[in-house]
N, C-alpha and C. Protein backbone atom coordinates (compact mmCIF):
# COMPACT_ATOMS: atom_id res chain seq x y z
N UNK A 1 -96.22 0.15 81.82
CA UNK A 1 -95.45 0.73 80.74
C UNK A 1 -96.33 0.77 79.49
N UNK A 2 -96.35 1.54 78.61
CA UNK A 2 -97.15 2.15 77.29
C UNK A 2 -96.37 1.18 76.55
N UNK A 3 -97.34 1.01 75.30
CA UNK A 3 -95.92 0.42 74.13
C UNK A 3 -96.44 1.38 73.37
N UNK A 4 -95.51 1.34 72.49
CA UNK A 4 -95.74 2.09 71.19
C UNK A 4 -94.87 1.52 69.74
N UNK A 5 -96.03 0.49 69.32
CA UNK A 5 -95.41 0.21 68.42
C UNK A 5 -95.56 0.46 67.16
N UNK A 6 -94.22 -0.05 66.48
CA UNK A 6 -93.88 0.41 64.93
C UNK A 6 -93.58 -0.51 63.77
N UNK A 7 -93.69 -0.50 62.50
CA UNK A 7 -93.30 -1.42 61.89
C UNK A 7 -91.79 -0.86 61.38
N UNK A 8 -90.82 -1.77 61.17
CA UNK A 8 -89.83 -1.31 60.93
C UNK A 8 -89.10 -2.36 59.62
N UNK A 9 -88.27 -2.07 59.01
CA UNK A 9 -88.16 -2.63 57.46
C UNK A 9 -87.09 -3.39 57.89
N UNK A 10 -86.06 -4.83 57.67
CA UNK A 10 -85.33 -5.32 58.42
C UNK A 10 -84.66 -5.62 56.98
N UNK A 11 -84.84 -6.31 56.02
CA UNK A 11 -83.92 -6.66 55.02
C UNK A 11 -84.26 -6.39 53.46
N UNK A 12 -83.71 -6.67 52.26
CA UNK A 12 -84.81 -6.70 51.53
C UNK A 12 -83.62 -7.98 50.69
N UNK A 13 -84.76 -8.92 50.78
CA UNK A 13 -84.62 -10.30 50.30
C UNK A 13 -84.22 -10.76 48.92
N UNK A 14 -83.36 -12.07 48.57
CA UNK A 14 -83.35 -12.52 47.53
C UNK A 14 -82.24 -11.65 46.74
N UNK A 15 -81.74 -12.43 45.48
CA UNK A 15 -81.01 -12.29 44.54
C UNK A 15 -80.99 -10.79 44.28
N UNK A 16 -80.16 -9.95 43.45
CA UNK A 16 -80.25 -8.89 42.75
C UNK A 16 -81.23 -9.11 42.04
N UNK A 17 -81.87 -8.19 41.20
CA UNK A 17 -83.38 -7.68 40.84
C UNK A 17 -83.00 -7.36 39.54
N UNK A 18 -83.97 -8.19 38.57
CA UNK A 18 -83.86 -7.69 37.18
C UNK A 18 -84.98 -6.01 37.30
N UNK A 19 -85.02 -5.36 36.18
CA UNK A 19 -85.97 -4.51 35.78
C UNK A 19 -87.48 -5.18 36.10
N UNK A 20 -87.77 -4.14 36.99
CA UNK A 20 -89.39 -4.55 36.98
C UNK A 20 -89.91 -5.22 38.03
N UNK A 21 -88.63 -6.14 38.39
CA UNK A 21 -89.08 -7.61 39.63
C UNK A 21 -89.71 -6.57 40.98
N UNK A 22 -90.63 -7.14 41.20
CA UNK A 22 -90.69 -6.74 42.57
C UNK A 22 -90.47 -6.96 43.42
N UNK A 23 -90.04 -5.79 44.73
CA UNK A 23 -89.15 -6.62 45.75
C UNK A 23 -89.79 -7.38 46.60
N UNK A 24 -89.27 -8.05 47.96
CA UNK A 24 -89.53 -8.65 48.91
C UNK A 24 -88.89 -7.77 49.91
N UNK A 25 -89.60 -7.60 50.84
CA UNK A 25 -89.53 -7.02 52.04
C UNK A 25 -89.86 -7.19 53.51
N UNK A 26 -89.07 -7.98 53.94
CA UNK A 26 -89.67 -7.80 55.76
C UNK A 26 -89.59 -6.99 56.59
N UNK A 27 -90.70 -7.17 57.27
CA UNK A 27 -90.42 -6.12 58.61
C UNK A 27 -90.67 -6.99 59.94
N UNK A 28 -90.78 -5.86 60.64
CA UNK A 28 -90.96 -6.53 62.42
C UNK A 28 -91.49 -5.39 63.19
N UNK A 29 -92.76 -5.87 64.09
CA UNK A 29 -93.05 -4.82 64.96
C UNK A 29 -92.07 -4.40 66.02
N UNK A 30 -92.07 -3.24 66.37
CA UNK A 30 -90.70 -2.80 67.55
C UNK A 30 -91.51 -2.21 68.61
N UNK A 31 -91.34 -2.31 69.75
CA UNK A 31 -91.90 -1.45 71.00
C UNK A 31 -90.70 -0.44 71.35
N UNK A 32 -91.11 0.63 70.72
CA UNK A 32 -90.05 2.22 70.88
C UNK A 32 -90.05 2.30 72.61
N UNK A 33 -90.89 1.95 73.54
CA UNK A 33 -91.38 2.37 74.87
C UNK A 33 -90.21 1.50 75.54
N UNK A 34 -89.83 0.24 75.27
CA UNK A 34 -88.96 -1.43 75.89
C UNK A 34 -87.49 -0.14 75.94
N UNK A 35 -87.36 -0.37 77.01
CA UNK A 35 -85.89 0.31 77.34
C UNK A 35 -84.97 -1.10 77.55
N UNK A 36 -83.82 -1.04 77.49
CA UNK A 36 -83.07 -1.86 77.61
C UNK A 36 -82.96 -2.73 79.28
N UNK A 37 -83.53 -2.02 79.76
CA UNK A 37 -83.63 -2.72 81.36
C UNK A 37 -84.68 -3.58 81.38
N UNK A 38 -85.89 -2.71 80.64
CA UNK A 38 -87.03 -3.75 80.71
C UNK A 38 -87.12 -5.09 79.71
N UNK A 39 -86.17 -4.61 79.24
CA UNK A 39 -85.82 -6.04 77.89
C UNK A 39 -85.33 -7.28 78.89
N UNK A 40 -84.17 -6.94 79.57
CA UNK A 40 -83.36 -7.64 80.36
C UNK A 40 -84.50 -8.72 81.16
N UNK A 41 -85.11 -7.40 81.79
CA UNK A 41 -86.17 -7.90 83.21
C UNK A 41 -87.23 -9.03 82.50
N UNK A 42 -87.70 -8.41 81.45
CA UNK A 42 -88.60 -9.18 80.74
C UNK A 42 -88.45 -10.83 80.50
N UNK A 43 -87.26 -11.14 80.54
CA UNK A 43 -86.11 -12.04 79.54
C UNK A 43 -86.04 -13.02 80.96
N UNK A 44 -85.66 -12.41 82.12
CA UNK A 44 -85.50 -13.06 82.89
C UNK A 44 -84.12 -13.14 83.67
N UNK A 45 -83.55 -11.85 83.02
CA UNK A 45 -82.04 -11.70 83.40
C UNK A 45 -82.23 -10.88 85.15
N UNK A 46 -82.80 -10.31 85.12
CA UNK A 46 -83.15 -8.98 86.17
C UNK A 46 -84.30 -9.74 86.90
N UNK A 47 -83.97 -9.52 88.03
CA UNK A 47 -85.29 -10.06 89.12
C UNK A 47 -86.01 -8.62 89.48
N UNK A 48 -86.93 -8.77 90.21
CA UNK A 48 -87.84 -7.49 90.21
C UNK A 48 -87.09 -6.51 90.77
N UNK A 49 -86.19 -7.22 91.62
CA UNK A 49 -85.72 -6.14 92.55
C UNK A 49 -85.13 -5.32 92.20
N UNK A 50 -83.75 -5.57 91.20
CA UNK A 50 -83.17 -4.97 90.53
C UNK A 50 -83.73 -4.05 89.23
N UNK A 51 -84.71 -4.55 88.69
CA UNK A 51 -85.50 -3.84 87.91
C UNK A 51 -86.20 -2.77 88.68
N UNK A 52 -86.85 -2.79 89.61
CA UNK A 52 -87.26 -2.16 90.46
C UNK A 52 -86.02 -0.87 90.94
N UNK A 53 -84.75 -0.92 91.30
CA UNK A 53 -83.74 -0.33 91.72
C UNK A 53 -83.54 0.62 90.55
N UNK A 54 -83.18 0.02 88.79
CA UNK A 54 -83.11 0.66 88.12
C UNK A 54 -83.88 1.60 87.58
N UNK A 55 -85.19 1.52 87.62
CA UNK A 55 -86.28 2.25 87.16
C UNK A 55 -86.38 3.63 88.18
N UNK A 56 -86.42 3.26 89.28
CA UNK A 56 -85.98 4.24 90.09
C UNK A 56 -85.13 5.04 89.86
N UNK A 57 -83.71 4.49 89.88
CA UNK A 57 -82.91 5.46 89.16
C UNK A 57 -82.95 6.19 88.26
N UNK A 58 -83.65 5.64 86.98
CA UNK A 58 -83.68 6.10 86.14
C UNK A 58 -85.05 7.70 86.37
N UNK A 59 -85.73 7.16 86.99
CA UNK A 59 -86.87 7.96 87.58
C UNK A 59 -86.60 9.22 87.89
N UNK A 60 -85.09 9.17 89.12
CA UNK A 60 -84.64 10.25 89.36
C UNK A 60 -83.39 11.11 88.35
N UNK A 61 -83.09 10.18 87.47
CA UNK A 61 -82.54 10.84 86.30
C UNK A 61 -83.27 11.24 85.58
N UNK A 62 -84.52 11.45 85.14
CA UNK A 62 -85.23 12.37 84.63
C UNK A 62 -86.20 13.10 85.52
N UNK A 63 -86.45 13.18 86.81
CA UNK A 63 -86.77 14.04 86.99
C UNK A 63 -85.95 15.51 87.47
N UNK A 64 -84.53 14.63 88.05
CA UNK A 64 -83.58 15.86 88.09
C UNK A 64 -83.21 16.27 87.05
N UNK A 65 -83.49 16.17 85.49
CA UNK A 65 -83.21 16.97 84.57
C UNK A 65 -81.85 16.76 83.81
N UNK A 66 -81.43 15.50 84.47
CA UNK A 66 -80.25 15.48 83.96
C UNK A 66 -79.71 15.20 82.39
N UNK A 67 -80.94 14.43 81.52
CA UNK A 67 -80.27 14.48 79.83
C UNK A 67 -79.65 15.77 79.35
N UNK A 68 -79.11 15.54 78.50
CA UNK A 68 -77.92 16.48 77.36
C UNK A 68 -79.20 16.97 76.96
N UNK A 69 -78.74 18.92 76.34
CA UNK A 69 -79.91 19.46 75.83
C UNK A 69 -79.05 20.07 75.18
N UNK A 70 -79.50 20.19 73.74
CA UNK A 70 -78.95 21.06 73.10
C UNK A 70 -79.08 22.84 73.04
N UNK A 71 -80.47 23.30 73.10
CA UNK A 71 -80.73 24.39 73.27
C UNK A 71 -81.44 24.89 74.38
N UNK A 72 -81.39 25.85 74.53
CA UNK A 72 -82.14 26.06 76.33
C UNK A 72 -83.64 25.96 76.19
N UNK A 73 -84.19 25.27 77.44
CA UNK A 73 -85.62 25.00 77.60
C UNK A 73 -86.01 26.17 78.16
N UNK A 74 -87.45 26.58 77.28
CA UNK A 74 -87.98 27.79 77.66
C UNK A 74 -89.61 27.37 78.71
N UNK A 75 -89.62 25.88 78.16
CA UNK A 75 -91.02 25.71 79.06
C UNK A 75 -90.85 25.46 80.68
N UNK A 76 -92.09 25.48 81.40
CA UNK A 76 -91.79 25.45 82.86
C UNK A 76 -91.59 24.22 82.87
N UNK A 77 -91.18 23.67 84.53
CA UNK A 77 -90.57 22.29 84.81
C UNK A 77 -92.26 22.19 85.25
N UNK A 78 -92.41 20.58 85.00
CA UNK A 78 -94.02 20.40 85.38
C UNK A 78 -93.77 19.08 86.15
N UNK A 79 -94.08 19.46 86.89
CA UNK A 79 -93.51 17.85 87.86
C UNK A 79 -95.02 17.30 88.95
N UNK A 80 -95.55 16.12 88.62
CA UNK A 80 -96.63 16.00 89.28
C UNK A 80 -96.50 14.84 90.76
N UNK A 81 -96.94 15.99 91.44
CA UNK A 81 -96.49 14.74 92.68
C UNK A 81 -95.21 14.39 92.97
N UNK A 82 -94.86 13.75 93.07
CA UNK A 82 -93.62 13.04 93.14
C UNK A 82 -93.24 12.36 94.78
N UNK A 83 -91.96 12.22 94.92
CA UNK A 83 -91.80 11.60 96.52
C UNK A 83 -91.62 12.32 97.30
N UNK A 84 -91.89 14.11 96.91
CA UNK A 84 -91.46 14.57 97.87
C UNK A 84 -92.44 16.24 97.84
N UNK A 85 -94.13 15.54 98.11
CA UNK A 85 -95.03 16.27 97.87
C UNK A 85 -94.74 17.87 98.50
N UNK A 86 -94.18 18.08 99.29
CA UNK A 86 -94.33 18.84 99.78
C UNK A 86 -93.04 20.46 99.21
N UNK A 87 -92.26 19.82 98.24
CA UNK A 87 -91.14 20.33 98.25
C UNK A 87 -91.97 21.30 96.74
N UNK A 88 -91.31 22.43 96.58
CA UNK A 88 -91.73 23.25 94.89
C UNK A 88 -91.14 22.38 94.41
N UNK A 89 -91.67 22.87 92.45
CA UNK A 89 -90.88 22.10 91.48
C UNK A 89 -88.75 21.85 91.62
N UNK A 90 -88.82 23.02 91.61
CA UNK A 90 -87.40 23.34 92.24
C UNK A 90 -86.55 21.99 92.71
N UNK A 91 -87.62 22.12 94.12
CA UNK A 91 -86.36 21.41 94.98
C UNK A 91 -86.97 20.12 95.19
N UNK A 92 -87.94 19.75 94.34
CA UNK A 92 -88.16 18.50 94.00
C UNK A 92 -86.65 17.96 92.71
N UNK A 93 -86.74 18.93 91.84
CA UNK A 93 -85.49 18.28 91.05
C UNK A 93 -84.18 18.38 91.96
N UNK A 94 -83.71 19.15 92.94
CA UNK A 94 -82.72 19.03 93.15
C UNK A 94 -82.97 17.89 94.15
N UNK A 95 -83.99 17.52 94.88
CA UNK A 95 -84.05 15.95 95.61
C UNK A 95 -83.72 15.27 95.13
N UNK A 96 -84.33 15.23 93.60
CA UNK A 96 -83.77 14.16 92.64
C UNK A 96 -82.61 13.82 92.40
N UNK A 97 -81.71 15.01 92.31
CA UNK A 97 -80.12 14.71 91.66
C UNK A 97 -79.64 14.32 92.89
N UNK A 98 -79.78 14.55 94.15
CA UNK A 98 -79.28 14.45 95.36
C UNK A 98 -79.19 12.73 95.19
N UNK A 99 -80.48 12.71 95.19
CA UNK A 99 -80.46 11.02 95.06
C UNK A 99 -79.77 9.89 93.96
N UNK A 100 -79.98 10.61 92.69
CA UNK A 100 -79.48 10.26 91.72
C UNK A 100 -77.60 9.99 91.85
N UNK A 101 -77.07 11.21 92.64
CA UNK A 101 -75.88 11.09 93.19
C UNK A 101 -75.82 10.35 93.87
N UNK A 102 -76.38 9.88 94.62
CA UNK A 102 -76.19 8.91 96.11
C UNK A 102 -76.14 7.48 95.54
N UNK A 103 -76.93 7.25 94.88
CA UNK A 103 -76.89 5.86 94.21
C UNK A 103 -76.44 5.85 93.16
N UNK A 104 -75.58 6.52 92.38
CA UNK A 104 -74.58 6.24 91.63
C UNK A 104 -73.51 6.64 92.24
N UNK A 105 -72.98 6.86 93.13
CA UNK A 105 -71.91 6.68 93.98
C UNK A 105 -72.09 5.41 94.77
N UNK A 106 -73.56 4.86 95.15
CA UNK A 106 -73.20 3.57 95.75
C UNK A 106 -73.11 2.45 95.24
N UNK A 107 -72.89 2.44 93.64
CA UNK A 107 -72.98 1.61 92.59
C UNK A 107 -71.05 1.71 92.87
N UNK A 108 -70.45 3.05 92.64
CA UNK A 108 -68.79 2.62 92.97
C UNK A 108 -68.28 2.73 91.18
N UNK A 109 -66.92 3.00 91.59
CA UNK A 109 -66.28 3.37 90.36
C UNK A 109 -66.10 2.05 89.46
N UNK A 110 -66.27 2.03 88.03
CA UNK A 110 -65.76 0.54 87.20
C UNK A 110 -67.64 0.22 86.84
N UNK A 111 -68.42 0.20 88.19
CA UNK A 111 -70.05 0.02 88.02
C UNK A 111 -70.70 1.33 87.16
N UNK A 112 -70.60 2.45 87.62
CA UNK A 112 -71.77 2.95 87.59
C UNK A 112 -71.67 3.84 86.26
N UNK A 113 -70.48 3.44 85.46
CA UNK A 113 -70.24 3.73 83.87
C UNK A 113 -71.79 2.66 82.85
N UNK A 114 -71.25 1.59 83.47
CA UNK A 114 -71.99 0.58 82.30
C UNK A 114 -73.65 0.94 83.15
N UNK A 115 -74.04 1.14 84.27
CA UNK A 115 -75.24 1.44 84.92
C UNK A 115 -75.75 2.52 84.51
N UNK A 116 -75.12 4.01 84.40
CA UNK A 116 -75.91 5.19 83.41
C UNK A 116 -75.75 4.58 82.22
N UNK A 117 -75.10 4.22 81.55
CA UNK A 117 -75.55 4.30 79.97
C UNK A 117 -76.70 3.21 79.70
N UNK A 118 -76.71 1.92 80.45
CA UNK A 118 -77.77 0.87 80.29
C UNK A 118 -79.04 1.49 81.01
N UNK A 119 -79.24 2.31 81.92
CA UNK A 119 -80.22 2.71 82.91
C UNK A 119 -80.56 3.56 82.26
N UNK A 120 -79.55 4.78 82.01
CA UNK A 120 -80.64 6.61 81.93
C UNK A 120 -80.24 6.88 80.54
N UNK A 121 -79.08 6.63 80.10
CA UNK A 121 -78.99 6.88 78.22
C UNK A 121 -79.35 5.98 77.60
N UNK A 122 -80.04 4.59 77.91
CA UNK A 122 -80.89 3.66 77.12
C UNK A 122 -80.06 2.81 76.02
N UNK A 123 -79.10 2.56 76.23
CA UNK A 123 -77.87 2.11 75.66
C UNK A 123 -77.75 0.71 75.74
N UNK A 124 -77.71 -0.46 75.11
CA UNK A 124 -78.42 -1.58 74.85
C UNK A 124 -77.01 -2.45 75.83
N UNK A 125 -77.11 -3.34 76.18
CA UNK A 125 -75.65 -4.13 76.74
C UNK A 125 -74.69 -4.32 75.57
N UNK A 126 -74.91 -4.79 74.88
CA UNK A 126 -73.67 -4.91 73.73
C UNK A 126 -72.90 -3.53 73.25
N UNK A 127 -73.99 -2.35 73.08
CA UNK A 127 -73.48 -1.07 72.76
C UNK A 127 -72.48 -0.80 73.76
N UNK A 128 -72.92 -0.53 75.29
CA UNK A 128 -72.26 -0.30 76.26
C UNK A 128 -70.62 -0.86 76.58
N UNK A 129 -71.00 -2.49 76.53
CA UNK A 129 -69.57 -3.01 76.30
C UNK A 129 -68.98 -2.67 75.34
N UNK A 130 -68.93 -2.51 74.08
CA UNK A 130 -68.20 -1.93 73.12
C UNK A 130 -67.74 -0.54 73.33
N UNK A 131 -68.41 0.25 73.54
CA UNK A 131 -68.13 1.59 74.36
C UNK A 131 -67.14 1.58 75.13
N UNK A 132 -67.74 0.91 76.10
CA UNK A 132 -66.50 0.60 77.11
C UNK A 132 -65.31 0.15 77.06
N UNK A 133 -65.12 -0.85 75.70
CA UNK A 133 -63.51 -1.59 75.43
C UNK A 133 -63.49 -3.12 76.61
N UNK A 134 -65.21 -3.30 76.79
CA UNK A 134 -65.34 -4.73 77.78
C UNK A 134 -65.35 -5.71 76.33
N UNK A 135 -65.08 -7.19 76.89
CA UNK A 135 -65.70 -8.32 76.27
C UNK A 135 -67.02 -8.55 76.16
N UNK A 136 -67.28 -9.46 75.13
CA UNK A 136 -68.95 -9.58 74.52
C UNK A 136 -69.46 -10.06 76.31
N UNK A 137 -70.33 -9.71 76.24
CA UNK A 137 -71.47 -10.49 77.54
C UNK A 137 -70.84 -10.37 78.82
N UNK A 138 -69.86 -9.57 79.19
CA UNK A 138 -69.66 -9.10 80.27
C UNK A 138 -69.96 -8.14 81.02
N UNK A 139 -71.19 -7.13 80.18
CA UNK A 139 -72.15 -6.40 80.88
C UNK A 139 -72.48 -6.63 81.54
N UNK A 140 -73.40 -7.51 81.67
CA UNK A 140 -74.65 -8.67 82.26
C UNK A 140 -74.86 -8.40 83.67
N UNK A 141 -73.45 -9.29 84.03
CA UNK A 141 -72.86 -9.55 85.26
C UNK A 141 -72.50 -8.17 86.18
N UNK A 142 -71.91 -6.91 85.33
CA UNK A 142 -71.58 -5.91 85.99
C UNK A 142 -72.94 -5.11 86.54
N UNK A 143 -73.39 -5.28 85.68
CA UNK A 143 -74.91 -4.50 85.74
C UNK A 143 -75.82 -5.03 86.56
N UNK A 144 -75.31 -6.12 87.12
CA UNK A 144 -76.69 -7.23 87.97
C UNK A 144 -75.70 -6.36 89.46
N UNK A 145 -74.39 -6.24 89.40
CA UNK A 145 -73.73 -6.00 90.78
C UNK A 145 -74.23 -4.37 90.99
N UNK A 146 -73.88 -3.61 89.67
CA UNK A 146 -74.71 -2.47 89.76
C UNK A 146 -75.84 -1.69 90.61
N UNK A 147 -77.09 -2.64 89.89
CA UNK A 147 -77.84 -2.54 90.44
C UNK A 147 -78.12 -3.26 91.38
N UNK A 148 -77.67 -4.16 92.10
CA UNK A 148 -77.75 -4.37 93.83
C UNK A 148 -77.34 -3.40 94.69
N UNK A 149 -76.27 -2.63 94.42
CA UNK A 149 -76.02 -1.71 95.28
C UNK A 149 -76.93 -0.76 95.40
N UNK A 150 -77.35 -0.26 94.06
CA UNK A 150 -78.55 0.66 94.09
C UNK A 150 -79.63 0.94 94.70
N UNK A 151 -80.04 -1.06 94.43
CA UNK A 151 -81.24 -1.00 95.14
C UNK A 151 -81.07 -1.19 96.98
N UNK A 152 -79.84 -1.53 97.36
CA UNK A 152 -79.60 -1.39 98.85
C UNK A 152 -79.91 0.25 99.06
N UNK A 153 -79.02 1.25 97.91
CA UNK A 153 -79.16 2.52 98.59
C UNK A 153 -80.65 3.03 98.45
N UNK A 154 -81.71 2.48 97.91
CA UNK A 154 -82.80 2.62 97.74
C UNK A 154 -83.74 2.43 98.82
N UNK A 155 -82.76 1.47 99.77
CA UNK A 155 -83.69 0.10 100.78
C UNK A 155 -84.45 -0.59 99.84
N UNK A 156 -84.40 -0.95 98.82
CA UNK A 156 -85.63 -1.63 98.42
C UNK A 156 -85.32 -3.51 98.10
N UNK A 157 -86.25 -4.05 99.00
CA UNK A 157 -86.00 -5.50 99.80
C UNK A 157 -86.65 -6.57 98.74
């Protein structure tokens, strides 16, 4: 994985400010690249496998094309390689969604809400539960069952 990091401004410190005072300011480096899965995995929440399951998924959610677009794409689809060398660009993306369907159907209804938005819309666990109308830290757990199923429909051992 690339990082790409940034400095980012987090508070600005201390009392109200007469004329003149100068401020105080912190920041913190951020890795824009850390998706919310790899945060998890990193942390120690996610074992490989499941990290492994999700990335995949997520893999085939962008290569089948599936993000929200606002205006129509005029450039060609450029797809290098992939798992299914032999297929055109084409029906390499529609392999993708094929799959992308298959394992979010084998994730199951109640799962595979909190699994796209934490997996392919990059949607942090706390965001997600709130979204959802779940309790604090009850992502976690849904998302670990999530992605087991996934990675069964994946085979990946």
């Amino acid at each position: 994985m690339r990082r790409q990091l940034v400095e980012r401004e987090l508070t600005v410190e201390g009392p109200r400010r007469t004329k003149g005072a100068a401020k105080r300011r912190r920041s913190v480096t951020v890795n824009l690249a850390e998706s919310p899965l790899s945060w998890l995995h990193a942390r120690g929440h996610l074992d490989d496998r499941l990290f492994t399951a999700g990335e995949k998924l997520r893999a085939d959610y962008e290569q089948a094309q599936l993000g929200a677009r606002i205006t129509m794409r005029w450039e060609p689809v450029r797809i290098r390689g992939g798992s299914d060398p032999g297929l055109s660009p084409t029906e390499r993306q529609l392999a993708a969604k094929g799959r992308f369907d298959g394992a979010i159907t084998s994730a199951g209804r109640g799962l595979d809400d909190v699994l796209w938005r934490v997996v392919c819309a990059g949607e942090s666990l706390p965001e997600a539960e709130k979204a959802l109308s779940w309790p604090a830290r009850s992502g976690k757990l849904v998302l670990r069952l999530a992605l087991d199923r996934v990675a069964d429909f994946y085979r990946i051992r």
